[in-house]
Protein backbone atom coordinates (compact mmCIF):
# COMPACT_ATOMS: atom_id res chain seq x y z
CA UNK A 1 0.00 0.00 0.00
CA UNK A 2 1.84 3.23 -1.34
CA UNK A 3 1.70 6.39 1.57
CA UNK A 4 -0.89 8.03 -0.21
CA UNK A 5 -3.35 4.82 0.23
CA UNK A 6 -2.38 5.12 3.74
CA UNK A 7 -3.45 8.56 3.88
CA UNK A 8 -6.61 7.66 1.81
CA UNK A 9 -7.85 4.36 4.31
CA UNK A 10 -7.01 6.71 7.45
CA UNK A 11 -9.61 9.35 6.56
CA UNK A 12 -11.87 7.36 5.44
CA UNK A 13 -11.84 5.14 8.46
CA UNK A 14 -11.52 8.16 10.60
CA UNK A 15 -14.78 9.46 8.84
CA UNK A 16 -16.95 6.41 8.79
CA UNK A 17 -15.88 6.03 12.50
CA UNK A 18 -15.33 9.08 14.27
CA UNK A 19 -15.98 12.49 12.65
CA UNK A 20 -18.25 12.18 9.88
CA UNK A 21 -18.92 15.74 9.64
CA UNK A 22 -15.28 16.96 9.12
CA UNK A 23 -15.40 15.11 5.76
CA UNK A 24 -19.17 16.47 5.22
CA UNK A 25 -20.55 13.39 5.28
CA UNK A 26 -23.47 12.10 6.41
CA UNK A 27 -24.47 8.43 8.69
CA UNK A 28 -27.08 6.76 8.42
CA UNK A 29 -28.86 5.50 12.25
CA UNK A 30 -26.73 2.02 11.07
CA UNK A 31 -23.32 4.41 10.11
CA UNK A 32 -23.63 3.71 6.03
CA UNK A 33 -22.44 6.76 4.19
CA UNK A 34 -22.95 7.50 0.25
CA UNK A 35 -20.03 6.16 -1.54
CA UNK A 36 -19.82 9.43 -3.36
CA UNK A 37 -19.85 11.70 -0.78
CA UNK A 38 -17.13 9.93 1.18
CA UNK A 39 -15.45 10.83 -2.77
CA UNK A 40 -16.83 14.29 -2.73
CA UNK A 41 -14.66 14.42 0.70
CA UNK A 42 -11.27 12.83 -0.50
CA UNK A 43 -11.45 15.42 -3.47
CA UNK A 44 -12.26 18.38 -0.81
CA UNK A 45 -9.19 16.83 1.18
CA UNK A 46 -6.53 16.86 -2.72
CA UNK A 47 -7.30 13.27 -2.95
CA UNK A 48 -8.39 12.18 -6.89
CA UNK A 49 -10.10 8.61 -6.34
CA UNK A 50 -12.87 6.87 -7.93
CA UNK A 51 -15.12 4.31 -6.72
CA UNK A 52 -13.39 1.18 -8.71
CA UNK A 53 -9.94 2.34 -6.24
CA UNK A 54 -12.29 2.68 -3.34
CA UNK A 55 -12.90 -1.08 -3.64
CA UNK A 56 -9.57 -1.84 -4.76
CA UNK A 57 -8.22 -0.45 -2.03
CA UNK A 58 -10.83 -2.22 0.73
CA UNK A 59 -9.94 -5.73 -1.04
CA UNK A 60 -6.56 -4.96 -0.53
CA UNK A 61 -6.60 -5.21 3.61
CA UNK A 62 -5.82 -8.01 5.49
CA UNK A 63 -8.55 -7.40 7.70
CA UNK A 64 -11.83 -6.50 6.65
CA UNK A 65 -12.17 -2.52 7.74
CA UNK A 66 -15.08 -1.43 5.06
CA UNK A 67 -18.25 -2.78 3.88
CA UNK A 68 -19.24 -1.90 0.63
CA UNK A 69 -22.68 -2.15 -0.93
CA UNK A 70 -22.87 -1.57 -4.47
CA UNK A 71 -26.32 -1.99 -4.94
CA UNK A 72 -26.82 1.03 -2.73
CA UNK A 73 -23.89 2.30 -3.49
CA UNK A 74 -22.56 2.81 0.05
CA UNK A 75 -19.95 2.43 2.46
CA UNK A 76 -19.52 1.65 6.47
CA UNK A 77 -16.59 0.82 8.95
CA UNK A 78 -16.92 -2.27 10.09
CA UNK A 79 -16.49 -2.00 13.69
CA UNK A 80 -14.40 0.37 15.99
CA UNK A 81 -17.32 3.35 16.15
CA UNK A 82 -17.18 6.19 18.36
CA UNK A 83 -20.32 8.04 17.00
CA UNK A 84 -23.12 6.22 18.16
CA UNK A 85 -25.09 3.66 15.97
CA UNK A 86 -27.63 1.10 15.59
CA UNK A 87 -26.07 -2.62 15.58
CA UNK A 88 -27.67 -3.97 12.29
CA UNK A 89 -25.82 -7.56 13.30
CA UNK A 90 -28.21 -10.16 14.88
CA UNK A 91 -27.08 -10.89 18.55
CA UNK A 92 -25.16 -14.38 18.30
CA UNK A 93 -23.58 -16.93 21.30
CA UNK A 94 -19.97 -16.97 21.55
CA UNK A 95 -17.72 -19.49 23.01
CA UNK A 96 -17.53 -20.00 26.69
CA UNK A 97 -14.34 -17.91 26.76
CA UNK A 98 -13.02 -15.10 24.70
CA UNK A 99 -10.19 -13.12 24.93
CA UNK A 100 -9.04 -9.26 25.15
CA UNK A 101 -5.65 -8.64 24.23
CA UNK A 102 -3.73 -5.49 25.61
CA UNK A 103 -0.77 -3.61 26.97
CA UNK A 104 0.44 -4.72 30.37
CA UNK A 105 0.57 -0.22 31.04
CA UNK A 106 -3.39 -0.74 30.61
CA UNK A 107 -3.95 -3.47 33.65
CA UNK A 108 -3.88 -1.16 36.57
CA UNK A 109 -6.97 1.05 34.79
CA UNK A 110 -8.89 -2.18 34.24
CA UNK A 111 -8.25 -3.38 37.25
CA UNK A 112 -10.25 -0.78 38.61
CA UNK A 113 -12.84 0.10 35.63
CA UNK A 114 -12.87 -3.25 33.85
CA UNK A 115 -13.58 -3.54 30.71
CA UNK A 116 -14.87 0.27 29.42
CA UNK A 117 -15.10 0.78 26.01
CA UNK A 118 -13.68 4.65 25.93
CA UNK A 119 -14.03 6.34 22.59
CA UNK A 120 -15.64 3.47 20.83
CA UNK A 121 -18.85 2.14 20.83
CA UNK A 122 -18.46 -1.39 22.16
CA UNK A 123 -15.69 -3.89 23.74
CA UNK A 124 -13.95 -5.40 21.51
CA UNK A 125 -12.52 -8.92 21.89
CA UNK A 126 -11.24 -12.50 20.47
CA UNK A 127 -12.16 -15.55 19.85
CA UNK A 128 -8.56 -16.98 20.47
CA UNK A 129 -5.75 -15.70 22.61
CA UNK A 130 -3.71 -15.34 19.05
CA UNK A 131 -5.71 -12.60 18.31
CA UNK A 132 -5.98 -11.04 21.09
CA UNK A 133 -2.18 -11.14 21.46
CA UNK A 134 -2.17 -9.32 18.10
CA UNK A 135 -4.18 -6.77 18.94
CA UNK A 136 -2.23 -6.32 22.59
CA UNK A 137 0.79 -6.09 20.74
CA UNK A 138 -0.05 -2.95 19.11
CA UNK A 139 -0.15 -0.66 22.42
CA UNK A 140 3.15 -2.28 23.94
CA UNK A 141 4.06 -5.43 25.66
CA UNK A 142 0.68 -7.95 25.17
CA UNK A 143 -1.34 -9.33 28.35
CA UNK A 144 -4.35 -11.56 27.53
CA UNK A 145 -7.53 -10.98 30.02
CA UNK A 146 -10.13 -13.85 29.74
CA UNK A 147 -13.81 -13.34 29.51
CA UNK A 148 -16.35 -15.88 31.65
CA UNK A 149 -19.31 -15.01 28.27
CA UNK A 150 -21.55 -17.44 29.94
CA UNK A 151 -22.03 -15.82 32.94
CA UNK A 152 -22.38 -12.48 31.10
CA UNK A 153 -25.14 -13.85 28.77
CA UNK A 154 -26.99 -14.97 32.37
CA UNK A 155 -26.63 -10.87 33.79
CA UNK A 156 -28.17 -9.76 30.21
CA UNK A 157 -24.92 -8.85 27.81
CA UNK A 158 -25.48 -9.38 24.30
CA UNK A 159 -22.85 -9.81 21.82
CA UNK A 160 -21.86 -8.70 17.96
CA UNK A 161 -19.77 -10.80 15.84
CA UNK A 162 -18.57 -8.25 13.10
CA UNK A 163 -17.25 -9.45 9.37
CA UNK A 164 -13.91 -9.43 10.70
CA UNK A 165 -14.33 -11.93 13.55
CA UNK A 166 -14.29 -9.09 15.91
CA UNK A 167 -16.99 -9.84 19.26
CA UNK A 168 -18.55 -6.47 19.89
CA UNK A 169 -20.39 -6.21 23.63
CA UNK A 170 -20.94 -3.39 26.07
CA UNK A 171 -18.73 -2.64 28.97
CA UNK A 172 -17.84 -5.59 31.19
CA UNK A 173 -16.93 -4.72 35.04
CA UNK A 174 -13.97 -6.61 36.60
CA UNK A 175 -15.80 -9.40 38.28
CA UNK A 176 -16.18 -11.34 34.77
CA UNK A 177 -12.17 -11.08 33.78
CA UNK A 178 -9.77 -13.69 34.29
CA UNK A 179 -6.04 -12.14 34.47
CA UNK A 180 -4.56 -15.60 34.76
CA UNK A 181 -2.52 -16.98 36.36
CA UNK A 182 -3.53 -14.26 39.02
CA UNK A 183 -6.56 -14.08 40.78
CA UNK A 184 -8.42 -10.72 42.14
CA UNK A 185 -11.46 -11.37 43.13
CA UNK A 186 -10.45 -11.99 46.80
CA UNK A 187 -13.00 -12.73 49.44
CA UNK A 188 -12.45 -10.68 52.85
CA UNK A 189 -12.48 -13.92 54.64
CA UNK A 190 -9.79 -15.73 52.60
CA UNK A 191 -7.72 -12.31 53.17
CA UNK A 192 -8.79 -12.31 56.84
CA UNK A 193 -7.30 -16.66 56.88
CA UNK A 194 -4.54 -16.04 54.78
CA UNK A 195 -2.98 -13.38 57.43
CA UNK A 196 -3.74 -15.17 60.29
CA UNK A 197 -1.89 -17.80 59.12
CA UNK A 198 1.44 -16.26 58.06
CA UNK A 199 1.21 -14.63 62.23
CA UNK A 200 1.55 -18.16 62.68
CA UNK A 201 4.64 -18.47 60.28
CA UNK A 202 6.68 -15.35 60.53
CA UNK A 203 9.24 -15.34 63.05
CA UNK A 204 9.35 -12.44 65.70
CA UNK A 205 12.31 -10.73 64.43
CA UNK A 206 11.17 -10.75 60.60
CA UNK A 207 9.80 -7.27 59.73
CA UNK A 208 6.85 -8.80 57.91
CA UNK A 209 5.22 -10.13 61.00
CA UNK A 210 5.07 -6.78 62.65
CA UNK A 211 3.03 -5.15 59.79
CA UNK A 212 1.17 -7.71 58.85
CA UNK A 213 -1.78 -5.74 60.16
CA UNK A 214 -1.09 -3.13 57.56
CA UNK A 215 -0.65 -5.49 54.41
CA UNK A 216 -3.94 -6.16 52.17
CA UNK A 217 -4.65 -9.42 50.41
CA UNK A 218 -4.75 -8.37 46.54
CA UNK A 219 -4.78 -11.43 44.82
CA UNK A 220 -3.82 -15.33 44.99
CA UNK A 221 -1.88 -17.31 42.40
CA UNK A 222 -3.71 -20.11 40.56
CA UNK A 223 -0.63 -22.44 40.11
CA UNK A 224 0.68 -22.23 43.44
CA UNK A 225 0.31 -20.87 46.79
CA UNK A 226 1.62 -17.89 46.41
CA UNK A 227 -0.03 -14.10 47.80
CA UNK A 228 0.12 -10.76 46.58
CA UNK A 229 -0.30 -8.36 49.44
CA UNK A 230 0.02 -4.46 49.16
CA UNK A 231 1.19 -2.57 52.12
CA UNK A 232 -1.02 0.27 52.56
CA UNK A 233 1.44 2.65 54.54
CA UNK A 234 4.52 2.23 52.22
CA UNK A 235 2.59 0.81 49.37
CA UNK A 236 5.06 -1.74 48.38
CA UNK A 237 4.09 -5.56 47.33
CA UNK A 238 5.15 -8.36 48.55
CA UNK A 239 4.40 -12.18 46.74
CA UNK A 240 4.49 -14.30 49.99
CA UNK A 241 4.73 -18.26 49.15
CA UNK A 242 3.45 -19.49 52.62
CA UNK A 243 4.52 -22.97 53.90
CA UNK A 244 1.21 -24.21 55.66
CA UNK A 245 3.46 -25.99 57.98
CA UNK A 246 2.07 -25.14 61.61
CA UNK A 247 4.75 -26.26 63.91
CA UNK A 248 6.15 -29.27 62.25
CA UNK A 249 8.43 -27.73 60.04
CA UNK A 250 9.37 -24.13 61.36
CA UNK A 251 12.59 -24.19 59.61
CA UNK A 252 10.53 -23.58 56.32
CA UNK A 253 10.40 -20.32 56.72
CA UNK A 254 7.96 -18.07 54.02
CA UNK A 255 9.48 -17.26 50.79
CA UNK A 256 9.52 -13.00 50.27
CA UNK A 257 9.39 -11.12 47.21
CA UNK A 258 9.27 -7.81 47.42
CA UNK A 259 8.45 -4.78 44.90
CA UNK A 260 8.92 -1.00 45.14
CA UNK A 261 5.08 -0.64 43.14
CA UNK A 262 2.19 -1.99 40.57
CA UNK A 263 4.27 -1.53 37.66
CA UNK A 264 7.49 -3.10 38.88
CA UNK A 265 5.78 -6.94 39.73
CA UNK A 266 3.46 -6.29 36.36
CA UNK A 267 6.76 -6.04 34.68
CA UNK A 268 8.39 -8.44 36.80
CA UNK A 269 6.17 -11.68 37.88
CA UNK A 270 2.32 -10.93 36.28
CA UNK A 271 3.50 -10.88 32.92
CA UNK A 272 6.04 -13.62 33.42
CA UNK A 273 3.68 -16.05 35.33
CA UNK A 274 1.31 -15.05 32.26
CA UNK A 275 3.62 -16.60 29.43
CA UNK A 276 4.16 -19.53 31.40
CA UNK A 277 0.59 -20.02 32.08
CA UNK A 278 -0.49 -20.25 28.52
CA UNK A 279 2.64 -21.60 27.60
CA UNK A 280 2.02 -24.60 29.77
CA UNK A 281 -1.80 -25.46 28.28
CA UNK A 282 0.20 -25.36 24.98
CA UNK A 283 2.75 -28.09 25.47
């Protein structure tokens, strides 16, 4: 695709999308334009192209970005809307599981907000973690966030599958993601056992015992035993891999791992335990 193409498919897309009315151009409730006046708008905008390049250039993707009606002679975007429209797709069941792919810098704002579409009109995600890798790759280094679908459909979401094997649904909270191989949906009584149980393990003299009052249960490790607790005073973390040993092995002290913030175990252990999570299902 030459730079001017480039040019050419990021307008129009931008258009279709976004700001119809910088380009003069005018959605329908379902977001189809006239083919012509999205023309009209490239020649406003120095651009000399035709409706035979308009398709040329849509067939030339790798992914599906257009439709094209040339019965009606019209054009929409696919997916990836800001401007609000009608979904003209019939609702359909996906898998049990799909995937949304992103940048590890994005987990601490989903943590909090879930899933939130932002500019766009829907969620997007994947039918396989492939995909969603993809897509994750193109904001920084990839994390893969699972989606429970079934036990959206039960609470009432409805999901889009778009031309481009795209899922489209509407903002998902936190509860229904799975950041594997971590878990952070933490019950205030498993928090409430879990520190009662490492007073039991901590020696006197370690530091950890005496602010173990302070520390909050964050989330638990699906492949092991292992604890992420936040300190709320210094806000540090600490991964704690717990013995369960009572008195009959008090030599096996607790395993510490300790980091300055968020970012630094994301960087360090969440993304790391994430490649070997999926990379274990694989082999």
């Amino acid at each position: 695709m030459s730079k001017n193409q480039q040019e050419i498919s990021k307008l129009i897309s931008y258009w279709l999308r976004h700001k119809p009315e910088e380009g003069f151009i005018k959605l329908d409730k379902f977001g189809w334009a006239e083919i012509q006046s999205v023309i009209k708008a490239l020649k406003l905008n120095n651009f000399d192209f035709n409706e035979s390049e308009l398709i040329q250039l849509n067939e030339s993707f790798d992914k599906v970005r257009w439709k094209i009606d040339l019965e009606t002679k019209r054009i929409k975007a696919t997916h990836g809307h800001s401007v609000s429209i009608e979904q003209e797709l019939a609702p359909e069941i996906p898998g049990e599981t799909l995937y949304h792919g992103t940048s590890i810098n994005n987990i601490n704002g989903i943590l909090r907000k879930g899933l939130i579409s932002g500019e766009r009109q829907y969620v997007h995600l994947s039918d396989t973690k492939e995909m969603a890798l993809e897509v994750g790759k193109r904001h920084g280094k990839p994390f893969l966030i699972e989606i429970d679908t079934e036990e959206l459909i039960k609470n009432g979401w409805v999901f889009f599958k778009t031309e481009q094997n795209v899922w489209l649904t509407l903002n998902i909270p936190v509860q229904f993601l799975y950041f594997e191989p971590w878990v952070f949906n933490v019950s205030e009584n498993r928090s409430k056992y879990t520190k009662e149980e490492l007073k039991k393990e901590f020696r006197y003299t370690q530091k950890l015992y005496w602010i173990i009052d302070t520390l909050e249960l964050i989330a638990t490790s699906s492949r092991d035993d292992d604890v992420l607790f936040l300190d709320k005073d210094s806000l540090k973390l600490y991964v704690i891999h717990p013995t369960w040993s009572g008195k009959t092995e008090r030599r096996n002290w607790p395993s510490v791992e300790k980091y300055k913030n968020m970012d630094e175990w994301m960087e360090k252990r969440f993304i790391i335990d994430q490649e070997d999570w999926y990379l274990d299902f694989e082999t």
